[in-house]
Protein backbone atom coordinates (compact mmCIF):
# COMPACT_ATOMS: atom_id res chain seq x y z
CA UNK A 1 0.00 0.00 0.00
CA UNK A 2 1.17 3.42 -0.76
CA UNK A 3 0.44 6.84 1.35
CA UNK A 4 0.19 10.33 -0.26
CA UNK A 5 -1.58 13.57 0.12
CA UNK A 6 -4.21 15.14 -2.56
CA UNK A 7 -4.91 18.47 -1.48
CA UNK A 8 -3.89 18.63 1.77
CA UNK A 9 -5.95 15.16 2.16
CA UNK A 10 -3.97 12.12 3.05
CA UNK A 11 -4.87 8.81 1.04
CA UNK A 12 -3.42 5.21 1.13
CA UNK A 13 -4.18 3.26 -1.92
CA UNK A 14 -2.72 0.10 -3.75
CA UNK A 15 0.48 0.11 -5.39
CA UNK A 16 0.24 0.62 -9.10
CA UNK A 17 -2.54 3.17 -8.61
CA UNK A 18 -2.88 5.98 -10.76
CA UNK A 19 -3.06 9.80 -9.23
CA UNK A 20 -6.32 10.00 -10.42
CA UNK A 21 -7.46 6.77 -8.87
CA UNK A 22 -6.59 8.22 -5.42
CA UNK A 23 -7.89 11.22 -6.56
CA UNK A 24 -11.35 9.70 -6.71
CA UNK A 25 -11.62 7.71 -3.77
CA UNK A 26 -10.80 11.52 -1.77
CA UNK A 27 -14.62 12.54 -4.49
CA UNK A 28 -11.68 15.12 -5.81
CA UNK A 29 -12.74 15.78 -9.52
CA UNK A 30 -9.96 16.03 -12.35
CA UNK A 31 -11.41 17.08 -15.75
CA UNK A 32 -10.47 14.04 -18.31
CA UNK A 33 -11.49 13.65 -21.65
CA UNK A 34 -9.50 10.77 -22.82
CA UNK A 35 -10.31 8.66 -19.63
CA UNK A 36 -12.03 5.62 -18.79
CA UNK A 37 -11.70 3.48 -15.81
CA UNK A 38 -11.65 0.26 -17.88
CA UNK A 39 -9.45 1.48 -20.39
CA UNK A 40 -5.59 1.81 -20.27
CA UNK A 41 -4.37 4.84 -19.38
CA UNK A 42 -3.61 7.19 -22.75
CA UNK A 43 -3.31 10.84 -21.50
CA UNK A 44 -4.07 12.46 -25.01
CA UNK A 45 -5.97 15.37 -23.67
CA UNK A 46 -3.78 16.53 -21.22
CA UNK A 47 -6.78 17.85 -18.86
CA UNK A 48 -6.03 16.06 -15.64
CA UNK A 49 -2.52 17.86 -14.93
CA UNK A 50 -1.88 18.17 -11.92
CA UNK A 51 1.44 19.35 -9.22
CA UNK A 52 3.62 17.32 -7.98
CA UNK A 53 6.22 18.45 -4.96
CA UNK A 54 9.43 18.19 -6.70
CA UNK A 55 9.00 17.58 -9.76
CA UNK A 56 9.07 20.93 -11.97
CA UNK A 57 6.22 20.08 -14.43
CA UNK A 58 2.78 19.07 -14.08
CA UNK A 59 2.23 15.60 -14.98
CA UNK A 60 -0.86 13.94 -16.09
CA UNK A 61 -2.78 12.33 -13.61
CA UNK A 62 -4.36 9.43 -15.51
CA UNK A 63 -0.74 8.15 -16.31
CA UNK A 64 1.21 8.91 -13.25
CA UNK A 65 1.46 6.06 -10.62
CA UNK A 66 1.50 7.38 -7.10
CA UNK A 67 4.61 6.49 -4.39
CA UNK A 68 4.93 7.19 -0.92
CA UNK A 69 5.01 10.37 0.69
CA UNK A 70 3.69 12.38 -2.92
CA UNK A 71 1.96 15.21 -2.44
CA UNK A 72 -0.56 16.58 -5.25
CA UNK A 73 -1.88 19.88 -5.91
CA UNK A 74 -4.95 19.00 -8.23
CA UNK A 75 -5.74 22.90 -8.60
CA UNK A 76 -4.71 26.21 -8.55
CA UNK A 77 -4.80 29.38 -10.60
CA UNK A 78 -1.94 28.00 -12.68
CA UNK A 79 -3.66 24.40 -13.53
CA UNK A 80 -6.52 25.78 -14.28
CA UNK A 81 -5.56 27.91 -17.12
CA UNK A 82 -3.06 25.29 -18.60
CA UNK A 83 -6.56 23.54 -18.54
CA UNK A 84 -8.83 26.44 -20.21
CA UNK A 85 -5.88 26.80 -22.91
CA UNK A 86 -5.71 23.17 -23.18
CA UNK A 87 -9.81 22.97 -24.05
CA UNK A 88 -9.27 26.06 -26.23
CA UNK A 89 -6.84 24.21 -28.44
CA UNK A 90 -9.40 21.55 -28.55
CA UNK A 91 -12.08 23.30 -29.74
CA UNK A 92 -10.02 25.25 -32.11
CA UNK A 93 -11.20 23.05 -35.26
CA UNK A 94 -14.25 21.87 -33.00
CA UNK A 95 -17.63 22.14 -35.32
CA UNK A 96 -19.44 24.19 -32.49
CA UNK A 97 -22.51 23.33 -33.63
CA UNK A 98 -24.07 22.61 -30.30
CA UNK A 99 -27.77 23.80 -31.77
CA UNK A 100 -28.22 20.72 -33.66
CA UNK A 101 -25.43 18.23 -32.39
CA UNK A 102 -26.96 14.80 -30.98
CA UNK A 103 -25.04 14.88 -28.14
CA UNK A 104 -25.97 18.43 -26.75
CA UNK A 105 -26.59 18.06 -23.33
CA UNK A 106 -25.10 14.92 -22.51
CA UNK A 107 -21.28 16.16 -24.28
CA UNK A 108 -18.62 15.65 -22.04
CA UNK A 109 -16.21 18.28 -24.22
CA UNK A 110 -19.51 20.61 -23.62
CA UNK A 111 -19.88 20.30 -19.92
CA UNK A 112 -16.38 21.18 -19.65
CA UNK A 113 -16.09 24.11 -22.01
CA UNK A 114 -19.38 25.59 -19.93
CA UNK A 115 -17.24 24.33 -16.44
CA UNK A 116 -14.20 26.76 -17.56
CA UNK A 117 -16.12 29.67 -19.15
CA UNK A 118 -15.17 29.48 -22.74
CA UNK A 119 -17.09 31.88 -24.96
CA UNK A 120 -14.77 33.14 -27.81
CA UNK A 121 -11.73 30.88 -28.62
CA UNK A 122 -8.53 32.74 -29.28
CA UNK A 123 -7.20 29.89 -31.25
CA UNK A 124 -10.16 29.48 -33.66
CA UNK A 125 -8.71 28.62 -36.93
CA UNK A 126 -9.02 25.67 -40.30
CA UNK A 127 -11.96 23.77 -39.75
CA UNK A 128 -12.00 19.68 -39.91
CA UNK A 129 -13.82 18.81 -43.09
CA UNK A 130 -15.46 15.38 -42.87
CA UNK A 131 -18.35 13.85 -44.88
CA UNK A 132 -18.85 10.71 -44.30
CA UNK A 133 -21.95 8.89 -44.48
CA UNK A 134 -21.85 4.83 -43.23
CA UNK A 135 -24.04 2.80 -45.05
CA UNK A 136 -25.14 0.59 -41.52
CA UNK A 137 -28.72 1.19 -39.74
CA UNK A 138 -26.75 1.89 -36.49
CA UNK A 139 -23.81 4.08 -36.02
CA UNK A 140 -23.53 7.25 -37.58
CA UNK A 141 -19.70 8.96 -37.55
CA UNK A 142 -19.31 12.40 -37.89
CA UNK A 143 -15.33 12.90 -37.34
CA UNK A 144 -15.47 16.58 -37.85
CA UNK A 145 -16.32 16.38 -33.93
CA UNK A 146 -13.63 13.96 -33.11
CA UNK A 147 -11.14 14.96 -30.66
CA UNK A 148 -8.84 11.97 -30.88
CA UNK A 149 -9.08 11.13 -27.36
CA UNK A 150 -8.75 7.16 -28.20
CA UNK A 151 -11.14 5.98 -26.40
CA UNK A 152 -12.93 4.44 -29.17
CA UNK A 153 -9.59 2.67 -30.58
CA UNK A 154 -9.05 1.82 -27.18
CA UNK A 155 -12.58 0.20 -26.23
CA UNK A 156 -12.54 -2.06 -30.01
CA UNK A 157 -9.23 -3.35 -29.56
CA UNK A 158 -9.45 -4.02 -25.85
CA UNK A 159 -12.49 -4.88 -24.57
CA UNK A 160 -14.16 -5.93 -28.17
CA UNK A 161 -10.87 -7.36 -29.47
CA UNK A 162 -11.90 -6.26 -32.73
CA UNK A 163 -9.71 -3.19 -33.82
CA UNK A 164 -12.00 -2.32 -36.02
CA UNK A 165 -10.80 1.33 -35.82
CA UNK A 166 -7.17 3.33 -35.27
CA UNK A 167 -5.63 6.53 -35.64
CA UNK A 168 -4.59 7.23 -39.86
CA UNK A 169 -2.61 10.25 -41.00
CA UNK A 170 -0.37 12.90 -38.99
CA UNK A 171 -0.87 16.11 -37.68
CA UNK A 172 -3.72 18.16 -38.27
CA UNK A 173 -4.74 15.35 -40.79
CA UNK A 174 -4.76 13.07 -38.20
CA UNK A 175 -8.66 11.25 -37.80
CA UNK A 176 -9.98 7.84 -36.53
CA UNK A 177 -10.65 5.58 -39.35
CA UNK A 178 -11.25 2.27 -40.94
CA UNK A 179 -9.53 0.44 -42.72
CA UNK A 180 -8.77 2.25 -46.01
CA UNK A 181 -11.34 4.94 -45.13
CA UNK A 182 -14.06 2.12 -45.94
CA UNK A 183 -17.64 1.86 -44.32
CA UNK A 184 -17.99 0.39 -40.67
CA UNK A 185 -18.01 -2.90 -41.26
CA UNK A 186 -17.67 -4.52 -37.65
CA UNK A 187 -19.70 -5.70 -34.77
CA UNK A 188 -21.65 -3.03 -34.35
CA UNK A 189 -21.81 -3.62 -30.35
CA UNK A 190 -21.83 0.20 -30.08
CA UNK A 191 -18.91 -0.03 -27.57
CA UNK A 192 -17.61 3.07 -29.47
CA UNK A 193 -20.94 5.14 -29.55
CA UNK A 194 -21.09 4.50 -25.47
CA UNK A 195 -17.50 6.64 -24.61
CA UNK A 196 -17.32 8.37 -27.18
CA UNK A 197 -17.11 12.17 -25.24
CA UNK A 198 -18.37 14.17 -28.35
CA UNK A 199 -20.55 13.81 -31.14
CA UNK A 200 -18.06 12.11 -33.26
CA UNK A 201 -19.85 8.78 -32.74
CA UNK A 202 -23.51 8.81 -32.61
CA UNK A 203 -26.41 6.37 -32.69
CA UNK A 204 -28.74 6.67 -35.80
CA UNK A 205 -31.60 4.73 -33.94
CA UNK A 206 -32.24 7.65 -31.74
CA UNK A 207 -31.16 10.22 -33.85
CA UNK A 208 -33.48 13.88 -33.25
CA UNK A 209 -35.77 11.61 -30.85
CA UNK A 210 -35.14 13.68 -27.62
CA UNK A 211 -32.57 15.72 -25.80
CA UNK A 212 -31.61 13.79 -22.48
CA UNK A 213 -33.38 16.42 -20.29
CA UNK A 214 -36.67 15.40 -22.10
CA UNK A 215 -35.75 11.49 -21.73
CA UNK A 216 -36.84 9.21 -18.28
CA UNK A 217 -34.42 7.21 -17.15
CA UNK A 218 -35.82 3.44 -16.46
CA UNK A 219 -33.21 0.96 -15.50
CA UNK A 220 -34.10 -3.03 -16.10
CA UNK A 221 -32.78 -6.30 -16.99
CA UNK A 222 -31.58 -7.42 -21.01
CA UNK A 223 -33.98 -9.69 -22.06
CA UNK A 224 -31.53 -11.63 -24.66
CA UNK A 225 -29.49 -13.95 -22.73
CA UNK A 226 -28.63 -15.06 -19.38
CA UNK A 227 -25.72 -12.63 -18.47
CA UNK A 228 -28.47 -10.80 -16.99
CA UNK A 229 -26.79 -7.44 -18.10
CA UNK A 230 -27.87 -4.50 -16.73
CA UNK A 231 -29.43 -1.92 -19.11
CA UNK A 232 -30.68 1.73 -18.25
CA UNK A 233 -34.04 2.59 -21.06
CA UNK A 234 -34.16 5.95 -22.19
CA UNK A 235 -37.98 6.82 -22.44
CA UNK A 236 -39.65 9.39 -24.22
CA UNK A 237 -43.62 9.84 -24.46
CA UNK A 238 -43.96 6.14 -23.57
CA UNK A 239 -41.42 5.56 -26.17
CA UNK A 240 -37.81 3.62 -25.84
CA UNK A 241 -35.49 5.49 -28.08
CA UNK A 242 -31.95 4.97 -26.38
CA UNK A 243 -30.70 2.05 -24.07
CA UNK A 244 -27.43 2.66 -22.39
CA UNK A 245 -25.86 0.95 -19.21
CA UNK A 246 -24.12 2.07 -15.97
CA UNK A 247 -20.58 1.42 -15.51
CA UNK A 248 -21.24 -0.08 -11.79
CA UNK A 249 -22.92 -2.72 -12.77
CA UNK A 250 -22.42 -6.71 -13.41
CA UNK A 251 -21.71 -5.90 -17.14
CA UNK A 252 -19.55 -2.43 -16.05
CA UNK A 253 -20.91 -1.00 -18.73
CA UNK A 254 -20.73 -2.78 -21.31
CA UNK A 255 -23.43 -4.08 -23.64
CA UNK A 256 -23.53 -6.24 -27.06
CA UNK A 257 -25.15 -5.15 -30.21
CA UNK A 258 -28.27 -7.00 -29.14
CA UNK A 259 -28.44 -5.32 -26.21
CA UNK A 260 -27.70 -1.89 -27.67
CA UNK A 261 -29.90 -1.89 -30.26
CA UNK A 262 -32.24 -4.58 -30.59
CA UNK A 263 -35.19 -2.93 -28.68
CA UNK A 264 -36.52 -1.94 -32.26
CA UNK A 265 -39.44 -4.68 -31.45
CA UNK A 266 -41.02 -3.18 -28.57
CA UNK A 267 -42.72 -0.42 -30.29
CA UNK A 268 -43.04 -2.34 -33.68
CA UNK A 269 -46.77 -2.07 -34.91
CA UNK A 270 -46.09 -5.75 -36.04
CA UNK A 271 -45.64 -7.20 -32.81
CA UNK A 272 -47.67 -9.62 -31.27
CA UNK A 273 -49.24 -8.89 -27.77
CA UNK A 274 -52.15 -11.51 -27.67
CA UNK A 275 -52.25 -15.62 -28.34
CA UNK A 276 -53.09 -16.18 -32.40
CA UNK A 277 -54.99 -19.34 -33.29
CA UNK A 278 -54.74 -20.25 -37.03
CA UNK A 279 -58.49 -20.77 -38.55
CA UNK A 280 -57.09 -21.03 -42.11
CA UNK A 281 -55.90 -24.88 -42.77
CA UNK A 282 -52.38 -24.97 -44.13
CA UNK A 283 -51.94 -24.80 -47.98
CA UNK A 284 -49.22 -27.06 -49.28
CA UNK A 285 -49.74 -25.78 -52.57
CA UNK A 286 -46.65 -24.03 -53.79
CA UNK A 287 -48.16 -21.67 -55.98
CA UNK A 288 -50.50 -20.23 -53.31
CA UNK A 289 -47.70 -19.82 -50.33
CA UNK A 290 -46.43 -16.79 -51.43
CA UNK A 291 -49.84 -14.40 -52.14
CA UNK A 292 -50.83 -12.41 -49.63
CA UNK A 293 -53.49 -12.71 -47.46
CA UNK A 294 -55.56 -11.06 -44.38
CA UNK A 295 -53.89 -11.60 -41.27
CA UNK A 296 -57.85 -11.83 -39.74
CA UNK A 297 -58.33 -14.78 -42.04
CA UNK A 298 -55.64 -16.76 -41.05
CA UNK A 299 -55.66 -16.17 -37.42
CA UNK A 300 -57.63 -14.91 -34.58
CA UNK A 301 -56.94 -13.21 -31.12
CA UNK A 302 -58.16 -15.77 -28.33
CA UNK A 303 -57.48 -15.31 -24.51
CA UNK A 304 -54.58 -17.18 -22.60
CA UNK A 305 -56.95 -19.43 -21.36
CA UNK A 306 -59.06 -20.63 -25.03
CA UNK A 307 -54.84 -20.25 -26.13
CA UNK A 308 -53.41 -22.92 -23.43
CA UNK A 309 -56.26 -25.00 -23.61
CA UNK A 310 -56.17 -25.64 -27.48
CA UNK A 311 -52.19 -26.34 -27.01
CA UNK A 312 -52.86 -29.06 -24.21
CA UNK A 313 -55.67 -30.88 -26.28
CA UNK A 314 -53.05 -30.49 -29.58
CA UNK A 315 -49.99 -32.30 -27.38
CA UNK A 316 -52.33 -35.05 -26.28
CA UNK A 317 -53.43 -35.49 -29.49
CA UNK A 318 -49.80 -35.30 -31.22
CA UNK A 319 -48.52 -37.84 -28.31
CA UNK A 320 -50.94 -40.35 -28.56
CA UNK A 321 -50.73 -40.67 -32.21
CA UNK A 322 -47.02 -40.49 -33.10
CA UNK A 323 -45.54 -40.34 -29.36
CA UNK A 324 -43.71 -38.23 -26.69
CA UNK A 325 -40.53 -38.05 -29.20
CA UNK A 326 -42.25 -36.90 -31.54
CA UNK A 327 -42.51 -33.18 -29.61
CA UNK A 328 -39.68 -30.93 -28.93
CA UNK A 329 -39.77 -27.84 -27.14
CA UNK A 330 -37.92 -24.68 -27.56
CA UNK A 331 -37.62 -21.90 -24.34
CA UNK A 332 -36.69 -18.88 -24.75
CA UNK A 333 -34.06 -16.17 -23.30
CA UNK A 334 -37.08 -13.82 -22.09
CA UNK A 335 -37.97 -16.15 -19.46
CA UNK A 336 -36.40 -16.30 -16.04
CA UNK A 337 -34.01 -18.95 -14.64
CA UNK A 338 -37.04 -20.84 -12.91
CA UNK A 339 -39.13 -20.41 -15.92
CA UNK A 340 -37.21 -22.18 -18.20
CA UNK A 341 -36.65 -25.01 -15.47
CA UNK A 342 -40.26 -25.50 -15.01
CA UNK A 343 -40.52 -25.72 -19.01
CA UNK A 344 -38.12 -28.24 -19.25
CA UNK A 345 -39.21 -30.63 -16.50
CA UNK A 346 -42.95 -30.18 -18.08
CA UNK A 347 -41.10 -31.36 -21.52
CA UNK A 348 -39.32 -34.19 -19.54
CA UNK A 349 -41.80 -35.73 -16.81
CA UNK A 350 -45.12 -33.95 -18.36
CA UNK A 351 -44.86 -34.76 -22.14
CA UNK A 352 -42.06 -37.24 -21.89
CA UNK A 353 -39.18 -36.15 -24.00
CA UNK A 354 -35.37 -35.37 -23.66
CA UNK A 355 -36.30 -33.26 -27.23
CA UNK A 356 -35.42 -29.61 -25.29
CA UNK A 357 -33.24 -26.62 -26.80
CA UNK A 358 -32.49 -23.37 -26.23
CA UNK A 359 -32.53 -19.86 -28.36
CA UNK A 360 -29.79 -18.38 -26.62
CA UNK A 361 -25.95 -18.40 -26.41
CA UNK A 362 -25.45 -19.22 -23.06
């Protein structure tokens, strides 16, 4: 364990611990762009400088490990305008287009330019050109707003494995990119979207649906599988337009492309939300599968009770005639733990079969 003082504050923490770990456990915030807890430590955006006795430059928090007996100055007049210069240079080639950016509101780069008081930029210069437009139904990049933090790079190649993006070019030329420059052709998990601290990476899905002070915040369960990841629903006028998740949570954060953005079904008009019994026989007739017909003559709405009640006189039919193998049964993600045991040992010691399977992963 190592000892050191934060602001007059004295803090023992493990060895191998950043500054700005140490920082945190004293609730002492250091502005960080670049930053994530999960992430290795990059210190591109050179907010989080802080003092250190005896050594003549600041030094960046998120990289420095602490020793014994350090003692950190995390601000003072001098810190914080190497700080306001350092978000100045930032925002030099920055779009500014706050008005209509998606990420207005919830921007980190945003909250910190309004933190520091920056209303005309001394550096303002060349603008970033970028048009780009990906041809996927989920991610939309718009590198004009990209700061380079990393995180993005970072989050693909270590969490994802993927790599799926890296730094191209030098210098002012310097942008996060594919392959070649070629559309997003990846994952899509959305790992990227989720720390990205600009509007560089957005999600099309929820694109103009809401600013975040007109969204609810519901917090639930993933339906898909059974990691059981946590997932917080953005809700609009009874309306899911945005799922995120909360970094202190079983999945820290971190959420597959399924669980992202595959809540497209709840609010589909197509969806099913009573039991359908088919009153139209079955046409094996090739050439009259494929025309359309009324969904009201093929099947009609029942209640769960007419519903299980057909499906326990069909089973006993089915297993008389050709027998128990004969039935297989399929569960499903959406149902809980004791759910899907009680389905299975009605398939095994109710109907008689082994013939169980699963639509999951896990």
């Amino acid at each position: 364990m190592v000892t050191l003082t934060i602001d007059g504050k004295n803090i023992t923490v493990r060895k191998l611990s950043t500054v700005l770990d140490a920082a945190k456990k004293l609730d002492i915030q250091i502005p960080t762009l670049c930053h994530h807890p999960e992430l290795s430590p990059f210190g591109g955006c050179r907010l989080c400088l802080v003092e250190v006795k005896n050594i003549a430059r600041p030094v960046t928090a998120c990289t420095t490990l602490v020793k014994d007996g350090m003692q950190v100055t995390t601000t003072s007049p001098y810190l914080e305008k190497l700080r306001k210069t350092t978000l100045e240079l930032l925002l030099s080639d920055h779009p500014n287009d706050c008005m209509l950016c998606e990420r207005a509101g919830d921007c980190t780069l945003q909250e910190l330019a309004y933190f520091y008081g920056i209303r005309e930029n001394r550096f303002a210069g060349e603008k970033r050109p970028f048009i780009k437009k990906d041809e996927n139904p989920v991610i939309e990049r718009g590198m004009e707003k990209c700061i380079l933090c990393g995180q993005c790079v970072r989050v693909c190649d270590e969490i994802e494995g993927v790599g799926a993006v890296d730094f191209a070019y030098k210098g002012f030329r310097t942008i996060v990119s594919t392959p070649y420059e070629k559309d997003l052709d990846c994952e899509f998990c959305g790992q990227c979207v989720a720390v990205c601290p600009t509007g560089a990476l957005t999600g099309k899905m929820w694109a103009h649906k809401g600013r975040q002070k007109y969204v609810n915040q519901v917090d639930t369960i993933c339906p898909y599988c059974g990691c059981g990841c946590n997932l917080t629903l953005h809700v609009r006028q009874n309306e899911i337009i945005r799922v995120t998740s909360k970094e202190d949570t079983v999945n820290e954060g971190w959420l597959c492309a399924k669980g992202r953005f595959g809540y497209g079904f709840i609010n589909n008009p197509d969806r099913l939300k009573k039991p359908l019994i088919r009153i139209a026989p079955k046409t094996l007739d090739k050439r009259t599968t494929n025309k359309p017909k009324k969904f009201s003559s093929i099947f009609r709405e029942v209640t769960w009770e007419e519903a299980l009640h057909y499906v326990a006189k069909k089973l006993k039919e089915i297993k008389k005639k050709y027998g128990a193998d004969s039935i297989g049964g399929l569960s499903s993600a959406r149902c809980t733990n004791e759910e899907n045991y009680l389905f299975q040992k009605f398939m095994r010691a109710v109907i008689g079969t082994n013939n169980v399977d699963h639509c999951a992963r896990y």
